[in-house]
C-alpha atoms as a PDB file:
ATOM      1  CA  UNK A   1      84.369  89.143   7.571  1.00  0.00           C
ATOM      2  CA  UNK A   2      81.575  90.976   5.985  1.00  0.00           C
ATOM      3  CA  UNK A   3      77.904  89.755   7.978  1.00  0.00           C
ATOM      4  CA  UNK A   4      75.135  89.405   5.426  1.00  0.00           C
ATOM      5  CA  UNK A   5      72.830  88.119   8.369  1.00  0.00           C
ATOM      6  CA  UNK A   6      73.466  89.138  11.851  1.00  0.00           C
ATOM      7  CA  UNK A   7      70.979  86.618  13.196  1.00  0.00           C
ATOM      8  CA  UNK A   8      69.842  83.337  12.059  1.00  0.00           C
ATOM      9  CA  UNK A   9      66.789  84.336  12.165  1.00  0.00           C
ATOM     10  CA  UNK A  10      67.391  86.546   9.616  1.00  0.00           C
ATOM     11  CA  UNK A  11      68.669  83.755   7.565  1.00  0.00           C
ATOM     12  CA  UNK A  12      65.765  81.844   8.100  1.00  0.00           C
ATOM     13  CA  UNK A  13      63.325  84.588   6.966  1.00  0.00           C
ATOM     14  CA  UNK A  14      64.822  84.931   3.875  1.00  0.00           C
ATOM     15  CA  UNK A  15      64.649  81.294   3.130  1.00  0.00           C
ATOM     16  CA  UNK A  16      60.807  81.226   4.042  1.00  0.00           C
ATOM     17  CA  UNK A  17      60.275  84.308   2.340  1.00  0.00           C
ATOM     18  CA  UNK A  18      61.849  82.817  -0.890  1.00  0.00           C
ATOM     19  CA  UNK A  19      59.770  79.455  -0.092  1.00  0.00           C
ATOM     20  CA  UNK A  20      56.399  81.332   0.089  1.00  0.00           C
ATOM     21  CA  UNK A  21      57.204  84.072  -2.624  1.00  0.00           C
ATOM     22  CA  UNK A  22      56.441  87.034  -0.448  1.00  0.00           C
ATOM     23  CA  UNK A  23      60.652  87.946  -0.681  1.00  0.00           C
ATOM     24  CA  UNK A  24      60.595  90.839  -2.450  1.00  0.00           C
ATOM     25  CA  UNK A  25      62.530  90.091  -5.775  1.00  0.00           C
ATOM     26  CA  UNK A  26      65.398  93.204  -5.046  1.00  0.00           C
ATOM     27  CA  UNK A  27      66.062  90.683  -2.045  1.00  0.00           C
ATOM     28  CA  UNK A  28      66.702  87.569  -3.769  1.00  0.00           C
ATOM     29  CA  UNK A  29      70.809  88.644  -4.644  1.00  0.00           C
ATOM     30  CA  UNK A  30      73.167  85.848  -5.033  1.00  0.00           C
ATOM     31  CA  UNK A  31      73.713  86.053  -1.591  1.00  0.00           C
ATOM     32  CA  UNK A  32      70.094  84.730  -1.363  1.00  0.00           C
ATOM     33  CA  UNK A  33      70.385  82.231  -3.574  1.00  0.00           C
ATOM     34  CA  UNK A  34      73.477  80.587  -2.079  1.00  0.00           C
ATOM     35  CA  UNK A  35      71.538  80.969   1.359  1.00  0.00           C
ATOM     36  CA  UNK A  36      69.029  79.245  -0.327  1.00  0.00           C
ATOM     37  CA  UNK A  37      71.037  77.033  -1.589  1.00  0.00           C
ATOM     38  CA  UNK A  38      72.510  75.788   1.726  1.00  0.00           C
ATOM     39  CA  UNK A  39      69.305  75.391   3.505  1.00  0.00           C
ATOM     40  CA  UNK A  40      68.272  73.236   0.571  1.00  0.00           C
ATOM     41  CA  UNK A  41      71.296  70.835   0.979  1.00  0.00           C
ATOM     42  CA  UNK A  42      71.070  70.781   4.636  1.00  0.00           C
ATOM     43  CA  UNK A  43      67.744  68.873   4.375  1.00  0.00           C
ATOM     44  CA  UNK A  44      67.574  66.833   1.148  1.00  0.00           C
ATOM     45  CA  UNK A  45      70.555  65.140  -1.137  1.00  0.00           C
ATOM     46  CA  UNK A  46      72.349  67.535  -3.813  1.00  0.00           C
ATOM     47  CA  UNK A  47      70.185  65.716  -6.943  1.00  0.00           C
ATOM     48  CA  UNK A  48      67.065  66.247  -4.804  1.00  0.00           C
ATOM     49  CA  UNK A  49      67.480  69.865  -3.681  1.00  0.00           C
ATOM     50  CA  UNK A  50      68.957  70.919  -7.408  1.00  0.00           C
ATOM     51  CA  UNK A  51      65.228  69.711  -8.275  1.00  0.00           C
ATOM     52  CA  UNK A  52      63.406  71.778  -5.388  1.00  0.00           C
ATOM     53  CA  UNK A  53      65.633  75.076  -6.331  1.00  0.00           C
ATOM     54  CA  UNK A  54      65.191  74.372  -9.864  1.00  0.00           C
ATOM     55  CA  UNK A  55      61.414  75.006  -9.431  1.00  0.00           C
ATOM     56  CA  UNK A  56      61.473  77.196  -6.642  1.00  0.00           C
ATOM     57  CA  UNK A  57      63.395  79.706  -8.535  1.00  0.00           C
ATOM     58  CA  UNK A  58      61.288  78.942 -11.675  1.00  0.00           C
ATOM     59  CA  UNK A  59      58.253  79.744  -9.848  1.00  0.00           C
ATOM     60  CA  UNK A  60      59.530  82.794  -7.347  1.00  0.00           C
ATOM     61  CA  UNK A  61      60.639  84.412 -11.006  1.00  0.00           C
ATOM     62  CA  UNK A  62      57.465  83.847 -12.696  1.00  0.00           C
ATOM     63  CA  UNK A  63      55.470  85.005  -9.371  1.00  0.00           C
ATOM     64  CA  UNK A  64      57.666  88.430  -9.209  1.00  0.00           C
ATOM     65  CA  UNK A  65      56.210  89.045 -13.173  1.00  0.00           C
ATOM     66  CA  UNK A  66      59.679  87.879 -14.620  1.00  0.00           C
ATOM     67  CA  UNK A  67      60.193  85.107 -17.285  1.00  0.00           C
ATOM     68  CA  UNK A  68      61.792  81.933 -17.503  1.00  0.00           C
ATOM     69  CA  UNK A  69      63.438  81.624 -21.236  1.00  0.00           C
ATOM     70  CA  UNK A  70      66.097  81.367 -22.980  1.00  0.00           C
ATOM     71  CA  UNK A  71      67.318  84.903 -22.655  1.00  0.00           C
ATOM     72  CA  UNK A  72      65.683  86.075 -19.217  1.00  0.00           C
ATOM     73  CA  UNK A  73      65.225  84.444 -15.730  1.00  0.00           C
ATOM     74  CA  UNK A  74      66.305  80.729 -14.659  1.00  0.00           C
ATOM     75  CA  UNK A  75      69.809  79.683 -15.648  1.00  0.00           C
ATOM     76  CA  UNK A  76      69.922  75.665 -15.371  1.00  0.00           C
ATOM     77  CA  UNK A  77      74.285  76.027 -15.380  1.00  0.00           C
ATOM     78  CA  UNK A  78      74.273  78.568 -13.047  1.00  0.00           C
ATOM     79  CA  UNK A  79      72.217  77.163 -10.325  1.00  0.00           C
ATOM     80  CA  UNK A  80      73.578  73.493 -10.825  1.00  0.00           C
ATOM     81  CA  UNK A  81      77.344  74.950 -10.768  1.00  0.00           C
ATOM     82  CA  UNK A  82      76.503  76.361  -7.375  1.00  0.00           C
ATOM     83  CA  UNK A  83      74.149  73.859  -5.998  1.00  0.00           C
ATOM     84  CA  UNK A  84      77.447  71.169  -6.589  1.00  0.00           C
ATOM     85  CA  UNK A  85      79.790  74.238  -5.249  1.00  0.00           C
ATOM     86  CA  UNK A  86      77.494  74.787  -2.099  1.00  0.00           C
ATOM     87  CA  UNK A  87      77.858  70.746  -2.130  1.00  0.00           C
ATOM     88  CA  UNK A  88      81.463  71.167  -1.480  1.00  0.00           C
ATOM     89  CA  UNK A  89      81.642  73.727   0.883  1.00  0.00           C
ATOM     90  CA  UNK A  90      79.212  71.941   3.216  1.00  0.00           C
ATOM     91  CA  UNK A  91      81.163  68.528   3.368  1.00  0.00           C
ATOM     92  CA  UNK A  92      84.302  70.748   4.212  1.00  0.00           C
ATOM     93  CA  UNK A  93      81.981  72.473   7.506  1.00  0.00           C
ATOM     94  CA  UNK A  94      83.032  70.394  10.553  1.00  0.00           C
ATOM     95  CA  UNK A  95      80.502  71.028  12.702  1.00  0.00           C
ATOM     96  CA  UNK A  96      76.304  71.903  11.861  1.00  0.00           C
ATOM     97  CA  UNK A  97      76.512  75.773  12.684  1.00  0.00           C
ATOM     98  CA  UNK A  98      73.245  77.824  11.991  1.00  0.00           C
ATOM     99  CA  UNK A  99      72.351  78.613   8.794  1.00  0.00           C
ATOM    100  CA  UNK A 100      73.715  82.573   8.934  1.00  0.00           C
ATOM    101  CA  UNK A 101      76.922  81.429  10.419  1.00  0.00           C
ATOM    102  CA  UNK A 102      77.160  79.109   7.292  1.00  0.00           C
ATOM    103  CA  UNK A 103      75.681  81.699   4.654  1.00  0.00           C
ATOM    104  CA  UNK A 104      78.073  84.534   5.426  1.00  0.00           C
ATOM    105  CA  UNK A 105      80.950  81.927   5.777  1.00  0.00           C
ATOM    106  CA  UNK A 106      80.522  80.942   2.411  1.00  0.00           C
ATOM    107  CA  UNK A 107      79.699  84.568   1.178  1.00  0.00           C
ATOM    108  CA  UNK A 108      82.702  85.270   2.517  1.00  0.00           C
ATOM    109  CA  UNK A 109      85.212  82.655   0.397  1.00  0.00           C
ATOM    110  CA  UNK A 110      86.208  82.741  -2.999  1.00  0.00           C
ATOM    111  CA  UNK A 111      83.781  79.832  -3.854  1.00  0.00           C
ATOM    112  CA  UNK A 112      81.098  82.468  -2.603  1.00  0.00           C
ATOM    113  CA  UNK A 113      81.649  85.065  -5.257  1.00  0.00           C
ATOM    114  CA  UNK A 114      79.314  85.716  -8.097  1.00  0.00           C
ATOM    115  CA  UNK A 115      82.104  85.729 -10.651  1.00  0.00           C
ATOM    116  CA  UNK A 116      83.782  82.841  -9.087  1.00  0.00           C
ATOM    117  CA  UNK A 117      82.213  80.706 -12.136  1.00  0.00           C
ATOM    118  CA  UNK A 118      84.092  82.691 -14.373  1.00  0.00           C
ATOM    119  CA  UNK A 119      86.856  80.497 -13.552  1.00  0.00           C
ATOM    120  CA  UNK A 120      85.225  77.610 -15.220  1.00  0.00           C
ATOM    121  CA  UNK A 121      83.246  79.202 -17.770  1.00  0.00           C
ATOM    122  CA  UNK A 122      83.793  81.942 -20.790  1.00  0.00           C
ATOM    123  CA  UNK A 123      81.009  84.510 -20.484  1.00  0.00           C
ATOM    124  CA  UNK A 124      79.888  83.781 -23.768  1.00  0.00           C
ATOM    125  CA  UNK A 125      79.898  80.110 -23.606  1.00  0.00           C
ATOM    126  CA  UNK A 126      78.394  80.596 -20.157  1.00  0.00           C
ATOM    127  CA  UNK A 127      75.479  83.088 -21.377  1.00  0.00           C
ATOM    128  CA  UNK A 128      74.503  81.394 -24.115  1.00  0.00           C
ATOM    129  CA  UNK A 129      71.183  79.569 -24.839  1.00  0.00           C
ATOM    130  CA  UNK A 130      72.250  76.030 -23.982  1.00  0.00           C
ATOM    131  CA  UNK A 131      74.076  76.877 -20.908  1.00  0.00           C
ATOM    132  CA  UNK A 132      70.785  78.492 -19.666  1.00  0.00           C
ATOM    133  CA  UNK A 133      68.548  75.827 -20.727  1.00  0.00           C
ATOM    134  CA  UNK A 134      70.617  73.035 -19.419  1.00  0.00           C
ATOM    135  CA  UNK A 135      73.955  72.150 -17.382  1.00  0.00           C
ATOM    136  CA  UNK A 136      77.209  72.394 -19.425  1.00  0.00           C
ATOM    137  CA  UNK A 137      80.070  71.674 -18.182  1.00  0.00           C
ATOM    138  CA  UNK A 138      83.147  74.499 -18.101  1.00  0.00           C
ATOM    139  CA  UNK A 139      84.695  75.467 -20.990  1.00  0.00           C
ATOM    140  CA  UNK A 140      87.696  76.716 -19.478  1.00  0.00           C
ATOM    141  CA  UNK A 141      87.862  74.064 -16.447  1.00  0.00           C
ATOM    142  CA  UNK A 142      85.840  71.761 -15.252  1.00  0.00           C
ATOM    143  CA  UNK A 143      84.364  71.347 -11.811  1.00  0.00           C
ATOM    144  CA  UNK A 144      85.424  68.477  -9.540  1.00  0.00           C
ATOM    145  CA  UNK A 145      82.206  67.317  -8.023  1.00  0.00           C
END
């Protein structure tokens, strides 16, 4: 298994980095995001931390000189696919390990991948305007959530 933190600590810095926009924006991969992600749905409910993301990432994009519209920036189906896949992957965690131990577990899985969404989605259906601006369901399968 491939470590994308080596401490929680680490973990946690990213997450407070993100939080107070000093991350650098080369640092907020899709690793980061689903990091994000979990530590978001380890303290509020998945409608609740979808909202808090939503902005966050809204705002950390705008902060780092990028845009938010309909061809550049925040992706409403993106981040809602993964917010309801992180979702999953938590209720299926036994136990309440640290947030690393969680992040690189789920980095780690299929669910985890960046193209895993291509399973449900058609890059062009996915890409296109009304996917970014709000959550479609997949074209090619939907997600059980």
């Amino acid at each position: 298994m491939k470590h994308y933190f080596n401490k929680n600590q680490e973990a946690q810095e990213l997450v407070r980095g993100f939080l107070d926009l000093s991350l650098e924006e080369k640092k907020f991969t899709h690793e980061a995001h689903l990091t994000v992600a979990i530590w978001y749905l380890s303290w509020y409910p998945l409608d609740k931390a979808t909202d808090l993301i939503r902005d966050n990432i809204r705002q950390f994009n705008v902060a780092k000189g990028g845009e938010n519209t309909d061809s550049r920036g925040y992706h409403e189906t993106i981040t809602v696919f993964y917010m309801k896949i992180v979702k999953q992957f938590l209720t299926n965690q036994q136990n309440a390990p640290e947030l690393a131990h969680l992040a690189n577990t789920l980095i780690n899985s299929e669910m985890g991948q960046q193209d895993y969404l291509l399973q449900f989605y058609s890059k062009d259906y996915l890409f296109s305007v009304e996917a970014r601006r709000n959550f479609v369901e997949g074209d090619l399968q939907r997600l059980l959530a």
